[in-house]
PDB file of N, CA and C in Angstrom:
ATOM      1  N   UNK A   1       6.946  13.809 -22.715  1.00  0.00           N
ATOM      2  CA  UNK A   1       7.308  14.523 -21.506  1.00  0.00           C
ATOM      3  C   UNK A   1       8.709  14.133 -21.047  1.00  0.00           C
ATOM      4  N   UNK A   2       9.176  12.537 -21.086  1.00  0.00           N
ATOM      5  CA  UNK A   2      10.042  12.411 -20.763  1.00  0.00           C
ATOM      6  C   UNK A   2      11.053  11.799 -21.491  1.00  0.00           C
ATOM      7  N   UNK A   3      12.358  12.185 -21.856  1.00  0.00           N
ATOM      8  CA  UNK A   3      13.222  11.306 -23.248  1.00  0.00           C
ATOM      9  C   UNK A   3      12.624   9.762 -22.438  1.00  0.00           C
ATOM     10  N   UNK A   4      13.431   8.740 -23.603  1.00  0.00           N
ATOM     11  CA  UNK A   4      13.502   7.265 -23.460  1.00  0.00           C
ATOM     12  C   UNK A   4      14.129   6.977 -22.215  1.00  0.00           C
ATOM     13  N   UNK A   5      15.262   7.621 -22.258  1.00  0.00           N
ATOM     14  CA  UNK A   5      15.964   7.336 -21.091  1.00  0.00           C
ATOM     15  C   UNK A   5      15.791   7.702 -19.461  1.00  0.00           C
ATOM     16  N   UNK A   6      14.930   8.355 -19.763  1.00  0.00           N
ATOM     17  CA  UNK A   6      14.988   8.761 -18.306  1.00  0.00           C
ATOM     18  C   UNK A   6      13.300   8.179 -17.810  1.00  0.00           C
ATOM     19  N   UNK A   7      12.468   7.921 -18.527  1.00  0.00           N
ATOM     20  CA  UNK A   7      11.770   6.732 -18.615  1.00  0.00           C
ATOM     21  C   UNK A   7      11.805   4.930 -18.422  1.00  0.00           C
ATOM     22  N   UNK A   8      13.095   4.614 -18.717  1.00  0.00           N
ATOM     23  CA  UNK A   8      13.659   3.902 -19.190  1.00  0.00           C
ATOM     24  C   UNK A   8      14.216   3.778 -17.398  1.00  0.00           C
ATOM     25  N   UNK A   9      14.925   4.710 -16.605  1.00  0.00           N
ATOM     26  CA  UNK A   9      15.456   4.791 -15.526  1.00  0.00           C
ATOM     27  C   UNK A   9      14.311   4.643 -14.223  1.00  0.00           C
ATOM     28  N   UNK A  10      13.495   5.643 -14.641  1.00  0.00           N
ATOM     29  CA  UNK A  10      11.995   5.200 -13.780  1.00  0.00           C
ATOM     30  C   UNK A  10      11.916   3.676 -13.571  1.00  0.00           C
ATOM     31  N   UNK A  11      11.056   3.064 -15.074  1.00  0.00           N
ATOM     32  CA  UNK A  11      11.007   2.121 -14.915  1.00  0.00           C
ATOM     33  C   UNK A  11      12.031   0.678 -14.121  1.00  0.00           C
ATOM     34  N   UNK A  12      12.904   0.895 -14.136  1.00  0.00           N
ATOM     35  CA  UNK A  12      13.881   0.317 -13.414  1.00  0.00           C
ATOM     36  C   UNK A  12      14.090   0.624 -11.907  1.00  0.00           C
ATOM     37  N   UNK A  13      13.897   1.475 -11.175  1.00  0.00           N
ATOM     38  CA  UNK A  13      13.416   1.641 -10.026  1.00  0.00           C
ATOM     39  C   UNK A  13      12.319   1.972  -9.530  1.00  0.00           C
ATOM     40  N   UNK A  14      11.575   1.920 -10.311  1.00  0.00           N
ATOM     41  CA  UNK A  14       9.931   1.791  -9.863  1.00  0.00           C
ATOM     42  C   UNK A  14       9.581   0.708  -8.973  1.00  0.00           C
ATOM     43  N   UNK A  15      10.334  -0.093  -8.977  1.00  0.00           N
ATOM     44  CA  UNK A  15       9.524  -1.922  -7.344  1.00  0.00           C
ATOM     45  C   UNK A  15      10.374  -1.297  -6.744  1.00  0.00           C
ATOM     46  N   UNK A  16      11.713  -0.718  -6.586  1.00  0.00           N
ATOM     47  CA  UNK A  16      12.221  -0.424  -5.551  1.00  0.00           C
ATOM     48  C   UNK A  16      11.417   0.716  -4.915  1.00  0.00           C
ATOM     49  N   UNK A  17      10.890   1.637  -5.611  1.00  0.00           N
ATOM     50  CA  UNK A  17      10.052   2.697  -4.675  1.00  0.00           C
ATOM     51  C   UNK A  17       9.265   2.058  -3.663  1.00  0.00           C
ATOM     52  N   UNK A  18       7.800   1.010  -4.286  1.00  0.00           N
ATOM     53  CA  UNK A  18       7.194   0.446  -4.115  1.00  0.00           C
ATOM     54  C   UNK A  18       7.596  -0.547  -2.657  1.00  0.00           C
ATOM     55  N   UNK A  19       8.696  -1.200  -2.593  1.00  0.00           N
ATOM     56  CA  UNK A  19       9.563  -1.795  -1.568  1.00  0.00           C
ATOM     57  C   UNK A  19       9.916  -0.789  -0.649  1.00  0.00           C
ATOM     58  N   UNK A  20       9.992   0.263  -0.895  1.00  0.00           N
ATOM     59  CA  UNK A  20      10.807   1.710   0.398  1.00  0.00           C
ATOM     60  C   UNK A  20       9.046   1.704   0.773  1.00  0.00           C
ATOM     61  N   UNK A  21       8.176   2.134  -0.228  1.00  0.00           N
ATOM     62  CA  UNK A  21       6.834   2.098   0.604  1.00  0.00           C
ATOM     63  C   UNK A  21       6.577   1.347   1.427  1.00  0.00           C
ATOM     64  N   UNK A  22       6.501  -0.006   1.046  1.00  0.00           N
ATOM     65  CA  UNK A  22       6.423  -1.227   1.782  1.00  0.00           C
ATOM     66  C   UNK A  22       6.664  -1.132   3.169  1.00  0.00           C
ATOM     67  N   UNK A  23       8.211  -0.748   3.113  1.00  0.00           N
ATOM     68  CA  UNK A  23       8.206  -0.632   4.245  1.00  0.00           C
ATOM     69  C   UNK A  23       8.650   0.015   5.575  1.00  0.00           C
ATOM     70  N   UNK A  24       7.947   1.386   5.279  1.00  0.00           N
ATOM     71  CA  UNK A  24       7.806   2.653   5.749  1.00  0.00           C
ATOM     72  C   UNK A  24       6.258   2.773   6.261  1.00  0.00           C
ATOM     73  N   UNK A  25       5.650   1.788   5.553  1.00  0.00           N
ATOM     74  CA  UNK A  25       4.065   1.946   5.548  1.00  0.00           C
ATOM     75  C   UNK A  25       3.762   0.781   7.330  1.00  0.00           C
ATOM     76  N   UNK A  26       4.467   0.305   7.551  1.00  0.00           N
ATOM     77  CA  UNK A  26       4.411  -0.877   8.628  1.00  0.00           C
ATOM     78  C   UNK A  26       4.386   0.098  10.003  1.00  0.00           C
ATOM     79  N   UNK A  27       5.826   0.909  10.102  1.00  0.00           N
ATOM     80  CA  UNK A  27       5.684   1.604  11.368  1.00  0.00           C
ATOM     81  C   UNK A  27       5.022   2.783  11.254  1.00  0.00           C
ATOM     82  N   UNK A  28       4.858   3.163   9.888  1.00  0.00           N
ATOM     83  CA  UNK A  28       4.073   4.581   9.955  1.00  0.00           C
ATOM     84  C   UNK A  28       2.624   4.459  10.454  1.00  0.00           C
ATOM     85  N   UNK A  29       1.719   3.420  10.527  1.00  0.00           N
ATOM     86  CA  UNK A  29       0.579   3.180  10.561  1.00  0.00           C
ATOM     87  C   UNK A  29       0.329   2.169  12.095  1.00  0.00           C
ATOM     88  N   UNK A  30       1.253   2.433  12.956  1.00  0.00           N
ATOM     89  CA  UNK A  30       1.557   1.790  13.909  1.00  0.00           C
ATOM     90  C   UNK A  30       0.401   2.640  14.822  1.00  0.00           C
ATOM     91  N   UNK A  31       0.155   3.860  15.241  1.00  0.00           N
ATOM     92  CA  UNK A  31      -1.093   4.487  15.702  1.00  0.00           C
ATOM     93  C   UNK A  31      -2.179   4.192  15.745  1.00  0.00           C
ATOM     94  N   UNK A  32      -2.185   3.341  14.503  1.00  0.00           N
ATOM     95  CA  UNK A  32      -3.883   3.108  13.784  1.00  0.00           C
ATOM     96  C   UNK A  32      -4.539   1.704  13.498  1.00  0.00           C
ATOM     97  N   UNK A  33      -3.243   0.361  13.567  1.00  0.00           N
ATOM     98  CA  UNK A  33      -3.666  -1.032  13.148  1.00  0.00           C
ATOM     99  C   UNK A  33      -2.994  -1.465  14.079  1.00  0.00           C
ATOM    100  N   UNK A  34      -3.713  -2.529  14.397  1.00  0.00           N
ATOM    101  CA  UNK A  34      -2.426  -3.723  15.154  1.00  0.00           C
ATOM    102  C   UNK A  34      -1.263  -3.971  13.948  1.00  0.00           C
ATOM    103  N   UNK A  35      -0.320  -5.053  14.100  1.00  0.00           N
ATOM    104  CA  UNK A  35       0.394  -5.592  13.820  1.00  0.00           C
ATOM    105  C   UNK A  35       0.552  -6.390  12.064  1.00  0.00           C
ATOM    106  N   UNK A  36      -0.688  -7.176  12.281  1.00  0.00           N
ATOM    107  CA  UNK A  36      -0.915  -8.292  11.569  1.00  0.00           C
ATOM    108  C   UNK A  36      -1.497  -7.250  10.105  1.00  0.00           C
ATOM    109  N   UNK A  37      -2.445  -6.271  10.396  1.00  0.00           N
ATOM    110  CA  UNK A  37      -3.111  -5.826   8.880  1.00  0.00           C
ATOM    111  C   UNK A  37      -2.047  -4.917   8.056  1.00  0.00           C
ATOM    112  N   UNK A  38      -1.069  -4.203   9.458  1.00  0.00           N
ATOM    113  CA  UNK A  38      -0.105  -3.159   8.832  1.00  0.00           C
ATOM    114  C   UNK A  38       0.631  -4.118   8.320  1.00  0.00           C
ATOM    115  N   UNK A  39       1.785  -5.182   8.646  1.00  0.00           N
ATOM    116  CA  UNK A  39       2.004  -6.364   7.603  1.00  0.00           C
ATOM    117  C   UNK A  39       1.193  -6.794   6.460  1.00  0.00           C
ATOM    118  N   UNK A  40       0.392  -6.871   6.308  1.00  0.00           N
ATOM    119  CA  UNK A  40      -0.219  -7.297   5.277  1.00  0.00           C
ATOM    120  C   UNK A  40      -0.256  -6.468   4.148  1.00  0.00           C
ATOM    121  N   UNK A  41      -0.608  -5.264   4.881  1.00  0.00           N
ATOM    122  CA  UNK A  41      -0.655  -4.196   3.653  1.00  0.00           C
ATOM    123  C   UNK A  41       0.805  -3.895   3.017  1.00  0.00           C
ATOM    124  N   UNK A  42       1.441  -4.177   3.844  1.00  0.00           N
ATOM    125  CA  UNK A  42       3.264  -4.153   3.705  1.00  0.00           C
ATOM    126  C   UNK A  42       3.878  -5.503   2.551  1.00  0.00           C
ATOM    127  N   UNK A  43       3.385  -6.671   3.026  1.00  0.00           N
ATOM    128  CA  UNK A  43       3.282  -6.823   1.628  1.00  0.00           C
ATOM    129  C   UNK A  43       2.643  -7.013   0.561  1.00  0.00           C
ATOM    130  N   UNK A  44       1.421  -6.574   0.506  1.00  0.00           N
ATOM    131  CA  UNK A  44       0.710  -6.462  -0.827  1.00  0.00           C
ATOM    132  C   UNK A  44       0.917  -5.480  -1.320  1.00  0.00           C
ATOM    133  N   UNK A  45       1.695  -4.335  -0.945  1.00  0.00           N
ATOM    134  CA  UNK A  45       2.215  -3.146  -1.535  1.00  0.00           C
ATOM    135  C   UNK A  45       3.806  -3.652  -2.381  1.00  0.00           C
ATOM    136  N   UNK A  46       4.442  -4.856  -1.516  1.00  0.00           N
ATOM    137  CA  UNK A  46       5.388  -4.904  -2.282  1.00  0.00           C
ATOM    138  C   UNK A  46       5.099  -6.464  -3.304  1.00  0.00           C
ATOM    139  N   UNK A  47       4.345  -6.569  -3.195  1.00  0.00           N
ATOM    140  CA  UNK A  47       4.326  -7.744  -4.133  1.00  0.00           C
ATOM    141  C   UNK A  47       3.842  -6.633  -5.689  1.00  0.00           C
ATOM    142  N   UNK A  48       2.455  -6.152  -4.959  1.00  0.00           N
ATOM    143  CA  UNK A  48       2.210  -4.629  -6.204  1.00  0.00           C
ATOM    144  C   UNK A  48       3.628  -4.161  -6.784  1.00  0.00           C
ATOM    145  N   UNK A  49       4.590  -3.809  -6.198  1.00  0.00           N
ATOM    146  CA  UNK A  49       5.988  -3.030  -6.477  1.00  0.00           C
ATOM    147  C   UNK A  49       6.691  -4.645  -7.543  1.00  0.00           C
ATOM    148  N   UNK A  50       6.697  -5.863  -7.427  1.00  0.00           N
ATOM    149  CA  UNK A  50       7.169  -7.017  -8.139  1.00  0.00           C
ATOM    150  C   UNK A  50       6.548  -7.060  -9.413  1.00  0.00           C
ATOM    151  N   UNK A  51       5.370  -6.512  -9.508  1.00  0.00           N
ATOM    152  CA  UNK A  51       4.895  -6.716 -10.796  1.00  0.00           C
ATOM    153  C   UNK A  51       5.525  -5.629 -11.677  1.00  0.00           C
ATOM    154  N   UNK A  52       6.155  -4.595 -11.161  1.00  0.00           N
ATOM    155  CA  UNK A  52       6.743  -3.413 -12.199  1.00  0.00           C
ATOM    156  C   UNK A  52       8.043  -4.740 -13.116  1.00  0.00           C
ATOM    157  N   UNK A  53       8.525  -5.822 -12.248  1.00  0.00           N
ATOM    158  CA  UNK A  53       9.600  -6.415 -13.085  1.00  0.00           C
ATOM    159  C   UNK A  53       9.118  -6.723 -14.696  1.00  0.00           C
ATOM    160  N   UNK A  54       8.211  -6.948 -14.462  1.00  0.00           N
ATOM    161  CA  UNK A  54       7.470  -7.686 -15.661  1.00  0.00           C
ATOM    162  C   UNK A  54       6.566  -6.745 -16.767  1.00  0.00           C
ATOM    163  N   UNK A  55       6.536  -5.502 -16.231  1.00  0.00           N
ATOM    164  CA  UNK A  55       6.138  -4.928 -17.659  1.00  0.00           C
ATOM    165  C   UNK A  55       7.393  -4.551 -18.940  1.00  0.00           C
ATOM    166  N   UNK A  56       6.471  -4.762 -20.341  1.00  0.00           N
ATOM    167  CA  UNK A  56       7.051  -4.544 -21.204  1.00  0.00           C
ATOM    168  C   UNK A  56       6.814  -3.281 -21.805  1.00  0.00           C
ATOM    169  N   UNK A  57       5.303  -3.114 -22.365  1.00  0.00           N
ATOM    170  CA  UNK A  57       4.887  -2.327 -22.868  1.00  0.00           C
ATOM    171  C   UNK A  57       4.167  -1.326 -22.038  1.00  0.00           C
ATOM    172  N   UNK A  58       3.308  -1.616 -21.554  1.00  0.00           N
ATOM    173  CA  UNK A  58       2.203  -0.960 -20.383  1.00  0.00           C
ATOM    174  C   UNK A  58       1.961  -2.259 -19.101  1.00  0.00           C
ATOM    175  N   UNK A  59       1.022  -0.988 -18.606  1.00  0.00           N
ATOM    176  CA  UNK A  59       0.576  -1.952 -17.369  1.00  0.00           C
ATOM    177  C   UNK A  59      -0.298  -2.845 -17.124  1.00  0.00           C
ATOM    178  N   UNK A  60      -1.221  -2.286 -18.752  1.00  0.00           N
ATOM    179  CA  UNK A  60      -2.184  -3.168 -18.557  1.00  0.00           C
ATOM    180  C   UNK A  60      -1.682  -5.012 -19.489  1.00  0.00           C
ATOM    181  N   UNK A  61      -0.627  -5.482 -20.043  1.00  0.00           N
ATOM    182  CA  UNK A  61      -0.557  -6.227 -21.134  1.00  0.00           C
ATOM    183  C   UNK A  61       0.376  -6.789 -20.391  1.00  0.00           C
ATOM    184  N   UNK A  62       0.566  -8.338 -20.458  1.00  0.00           N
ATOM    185  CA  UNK A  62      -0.118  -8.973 -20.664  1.00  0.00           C
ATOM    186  C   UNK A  62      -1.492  -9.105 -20.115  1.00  0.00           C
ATOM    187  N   UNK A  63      -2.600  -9.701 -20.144  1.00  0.00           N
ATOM    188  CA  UNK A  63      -4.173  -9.382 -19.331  1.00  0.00           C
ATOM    189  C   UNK A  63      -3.349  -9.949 -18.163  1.00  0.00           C
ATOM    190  N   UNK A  64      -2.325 -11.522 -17.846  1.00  0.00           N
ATOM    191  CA  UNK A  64      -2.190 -11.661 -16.290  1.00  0.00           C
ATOM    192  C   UNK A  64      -1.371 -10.029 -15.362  1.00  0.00           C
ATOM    193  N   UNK A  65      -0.742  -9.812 -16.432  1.00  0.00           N
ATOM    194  CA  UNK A  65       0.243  -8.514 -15.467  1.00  0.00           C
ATOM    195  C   UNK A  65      -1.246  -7.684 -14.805  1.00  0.00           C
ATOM    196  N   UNK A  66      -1.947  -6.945 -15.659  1.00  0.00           N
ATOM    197  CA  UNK A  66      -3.358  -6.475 -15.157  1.00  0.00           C
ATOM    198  C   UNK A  66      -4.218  -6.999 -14.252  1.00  0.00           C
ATOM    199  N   UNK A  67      -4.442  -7.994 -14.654  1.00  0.00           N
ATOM    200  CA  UNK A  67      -5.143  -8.805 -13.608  1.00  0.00           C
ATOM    201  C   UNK A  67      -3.950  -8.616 -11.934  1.00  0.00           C
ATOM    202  N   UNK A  68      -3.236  -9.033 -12.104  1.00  0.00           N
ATOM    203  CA  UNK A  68      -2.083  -9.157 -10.942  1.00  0.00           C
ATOM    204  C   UNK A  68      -2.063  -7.540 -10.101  1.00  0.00           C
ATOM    205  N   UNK A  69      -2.192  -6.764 -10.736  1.00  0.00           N
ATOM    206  CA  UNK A  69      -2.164  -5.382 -10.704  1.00  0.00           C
ATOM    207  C   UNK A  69      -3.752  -5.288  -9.964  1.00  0.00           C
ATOM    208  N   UNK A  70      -4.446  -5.296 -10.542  1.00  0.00           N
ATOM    209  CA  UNK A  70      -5.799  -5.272 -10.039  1.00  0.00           C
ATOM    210  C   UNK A  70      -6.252  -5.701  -8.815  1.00  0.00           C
ATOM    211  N   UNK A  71      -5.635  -7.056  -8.984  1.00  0.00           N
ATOM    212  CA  UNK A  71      -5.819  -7.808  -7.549  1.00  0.00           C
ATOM    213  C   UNK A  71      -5.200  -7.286  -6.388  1.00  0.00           C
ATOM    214  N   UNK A  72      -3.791  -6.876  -6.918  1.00  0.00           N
ATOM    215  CA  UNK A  72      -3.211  -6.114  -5.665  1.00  0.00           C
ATOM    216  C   UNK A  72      -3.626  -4.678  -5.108  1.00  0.00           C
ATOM    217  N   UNK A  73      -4.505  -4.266  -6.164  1.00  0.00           N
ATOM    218  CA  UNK A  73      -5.011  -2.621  -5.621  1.00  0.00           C
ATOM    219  C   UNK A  73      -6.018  -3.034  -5.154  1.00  0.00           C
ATOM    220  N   UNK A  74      -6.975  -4.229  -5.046  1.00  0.00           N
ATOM    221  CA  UNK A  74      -8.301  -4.274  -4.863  1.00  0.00           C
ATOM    222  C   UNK A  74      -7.464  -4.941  -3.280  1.00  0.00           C
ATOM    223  N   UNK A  75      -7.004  -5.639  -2.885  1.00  0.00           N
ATOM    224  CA  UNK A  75      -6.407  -6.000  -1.633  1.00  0.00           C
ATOM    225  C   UNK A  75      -5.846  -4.839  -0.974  1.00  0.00           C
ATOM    226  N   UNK A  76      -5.186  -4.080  -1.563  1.00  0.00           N
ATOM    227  CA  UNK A  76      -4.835  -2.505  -0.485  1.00  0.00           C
ATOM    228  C   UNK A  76      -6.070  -1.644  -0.181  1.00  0.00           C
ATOM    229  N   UNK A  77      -6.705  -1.834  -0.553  1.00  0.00           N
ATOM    230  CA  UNK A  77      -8.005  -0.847  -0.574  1.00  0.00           C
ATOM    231  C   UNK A  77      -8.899  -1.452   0.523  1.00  0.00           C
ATOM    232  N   UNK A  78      -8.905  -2.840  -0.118  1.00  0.00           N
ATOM    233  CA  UNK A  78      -9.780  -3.459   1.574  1.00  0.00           C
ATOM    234  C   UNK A  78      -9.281  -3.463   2.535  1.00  0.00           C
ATOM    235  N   UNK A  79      -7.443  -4.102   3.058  1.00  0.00           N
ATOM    236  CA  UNK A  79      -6.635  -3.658   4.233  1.00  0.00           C
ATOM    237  C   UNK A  79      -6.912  -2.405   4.519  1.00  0.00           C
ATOM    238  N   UNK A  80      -6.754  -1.791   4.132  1.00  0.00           N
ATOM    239  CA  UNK A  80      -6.924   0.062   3.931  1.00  0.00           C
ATOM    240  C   UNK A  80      -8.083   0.586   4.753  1.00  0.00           C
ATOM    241  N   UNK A  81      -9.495   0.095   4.037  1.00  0.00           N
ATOM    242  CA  UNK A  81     -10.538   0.308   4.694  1.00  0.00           C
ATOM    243  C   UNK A  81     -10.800  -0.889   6.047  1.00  0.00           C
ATOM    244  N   UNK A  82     -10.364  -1.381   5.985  1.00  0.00           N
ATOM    245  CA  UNK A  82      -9.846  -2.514   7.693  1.00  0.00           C
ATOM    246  C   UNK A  82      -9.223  -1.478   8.520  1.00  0.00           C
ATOM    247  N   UNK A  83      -8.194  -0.776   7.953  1.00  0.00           N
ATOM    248  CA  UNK A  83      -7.542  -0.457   8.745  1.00  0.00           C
ATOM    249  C   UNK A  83      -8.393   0.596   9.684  1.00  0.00           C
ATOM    250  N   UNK A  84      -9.118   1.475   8.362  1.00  0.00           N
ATOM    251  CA  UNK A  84      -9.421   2.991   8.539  1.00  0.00           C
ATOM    252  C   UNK A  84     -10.703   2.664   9.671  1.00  0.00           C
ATOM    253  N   UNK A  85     -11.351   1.613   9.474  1.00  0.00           N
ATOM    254  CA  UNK A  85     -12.356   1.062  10.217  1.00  0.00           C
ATOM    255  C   UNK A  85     -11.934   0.720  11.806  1.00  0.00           C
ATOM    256  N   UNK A  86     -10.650   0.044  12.038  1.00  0.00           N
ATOM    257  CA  UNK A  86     -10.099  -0.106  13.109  1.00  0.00           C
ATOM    258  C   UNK A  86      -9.840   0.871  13.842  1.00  0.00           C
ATOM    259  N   UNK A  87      -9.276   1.750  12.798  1.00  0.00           N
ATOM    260  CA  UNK A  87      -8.857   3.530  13.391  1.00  0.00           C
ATOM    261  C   UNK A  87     -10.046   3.641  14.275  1.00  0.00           C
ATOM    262  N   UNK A  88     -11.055   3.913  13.413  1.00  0.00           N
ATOM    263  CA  UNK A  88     -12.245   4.556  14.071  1.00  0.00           C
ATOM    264  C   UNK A  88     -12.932   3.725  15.381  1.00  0.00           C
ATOM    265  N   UNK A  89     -13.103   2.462  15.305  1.00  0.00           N
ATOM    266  CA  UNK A  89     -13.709   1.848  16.175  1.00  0.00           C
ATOM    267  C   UNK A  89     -12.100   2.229  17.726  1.00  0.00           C
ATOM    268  N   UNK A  90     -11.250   2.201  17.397  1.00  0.00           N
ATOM    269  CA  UNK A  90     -10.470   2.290  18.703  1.00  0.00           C
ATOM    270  C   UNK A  90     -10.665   4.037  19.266  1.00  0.00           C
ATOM    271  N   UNK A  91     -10.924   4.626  18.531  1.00  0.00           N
ATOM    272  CA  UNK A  91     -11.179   6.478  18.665  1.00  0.00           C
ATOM    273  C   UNK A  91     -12.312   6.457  19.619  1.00  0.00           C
ATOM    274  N   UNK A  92     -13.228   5.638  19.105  1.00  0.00           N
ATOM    275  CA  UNK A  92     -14.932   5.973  19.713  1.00  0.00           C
ATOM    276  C   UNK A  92     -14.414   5.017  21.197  1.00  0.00           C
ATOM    277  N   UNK A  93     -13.949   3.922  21.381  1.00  0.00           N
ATOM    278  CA  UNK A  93     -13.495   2.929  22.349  1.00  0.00           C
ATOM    279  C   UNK A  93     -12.920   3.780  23.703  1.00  0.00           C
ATOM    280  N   UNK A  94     -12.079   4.760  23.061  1.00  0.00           N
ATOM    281  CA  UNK A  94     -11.131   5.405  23.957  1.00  0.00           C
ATOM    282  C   UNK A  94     -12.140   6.371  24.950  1.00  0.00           C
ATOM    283  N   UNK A  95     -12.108   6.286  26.190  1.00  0.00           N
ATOM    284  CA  UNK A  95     -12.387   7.081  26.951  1.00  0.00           C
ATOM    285  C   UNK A  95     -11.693   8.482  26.888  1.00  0.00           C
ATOM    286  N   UNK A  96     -12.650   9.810  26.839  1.00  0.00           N
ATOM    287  CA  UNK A  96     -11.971  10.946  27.182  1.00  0.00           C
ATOM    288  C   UNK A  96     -11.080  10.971  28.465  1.00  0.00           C
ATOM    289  N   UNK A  97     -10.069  11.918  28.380  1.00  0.00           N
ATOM    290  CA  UNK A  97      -9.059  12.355  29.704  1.00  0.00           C
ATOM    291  C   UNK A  97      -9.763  12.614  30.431  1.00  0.00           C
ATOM    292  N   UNK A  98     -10.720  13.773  30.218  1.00  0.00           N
ATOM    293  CA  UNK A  98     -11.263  13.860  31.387  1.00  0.00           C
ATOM    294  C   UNK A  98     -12.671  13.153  31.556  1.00  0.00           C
ATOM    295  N   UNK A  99     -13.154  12.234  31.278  1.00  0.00           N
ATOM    296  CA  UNK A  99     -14.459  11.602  30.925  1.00  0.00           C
ATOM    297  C   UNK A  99     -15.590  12.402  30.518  1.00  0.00           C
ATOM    298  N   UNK A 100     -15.149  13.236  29.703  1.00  0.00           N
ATOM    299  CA  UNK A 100     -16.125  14.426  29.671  1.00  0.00           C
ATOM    300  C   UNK A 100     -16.513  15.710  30.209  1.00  0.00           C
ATOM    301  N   UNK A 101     -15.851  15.245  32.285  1.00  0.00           N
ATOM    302  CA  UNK A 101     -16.473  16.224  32.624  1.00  0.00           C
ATOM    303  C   UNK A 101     -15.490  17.951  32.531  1.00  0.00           C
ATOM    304  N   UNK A 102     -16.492  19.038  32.814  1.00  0.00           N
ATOM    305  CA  UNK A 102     -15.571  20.267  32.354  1.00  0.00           C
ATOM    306  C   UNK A 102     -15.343  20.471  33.628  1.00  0.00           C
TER     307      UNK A 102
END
């Protein structure tokens, strides 16, 4: 799909994407988490984005690069569902404007 080279260019700014996610993902999610989990997820997204330094072949080889990889998606997913959980518990928390009545 794609020559060497322009593969080759991906790969080389691929942690930098990962790093612009990082940290875009902090104030974007400012609605929905306190402070402390939107950090967190901020950097386990960019530590995820550090492991692109180190591939050679794929993503999965060496087993630590995978493993490292793994660990960091299995940590965004739980912040994630922290977060999405927080969302919800502050939604139901919130009193209506008008307390209901019509």
């Amino acid at each position: 799909m794609f020559d060497a080279s322009a593969r080759d260019f991906y790969n080389h700014i691929e942690p930098y994407i990962w790093y612009f996610v990082a940290i875009l993902i902090v104030p974007a999610l400012r609605a929905h988490a306190p402070l402390r989990p939107r950090l967190m997820l901020g950097v386990v997204i960019a530590i995820f984005g550090t492991s692109d330094f180190f591939e050679t072949e794929a993503w999965w080889t060496p087993w630590w690069l995978f493993l490292w990889k793994a660990v960091s998606l299995g940590l965004m997913a739980a912040i994630g569902l922290y977060i999405r959980r927080q969302s919800r518990n502050r939604n139901v928390a919130k009193p209506m404007a008008n307390d209901g009545v019509k």
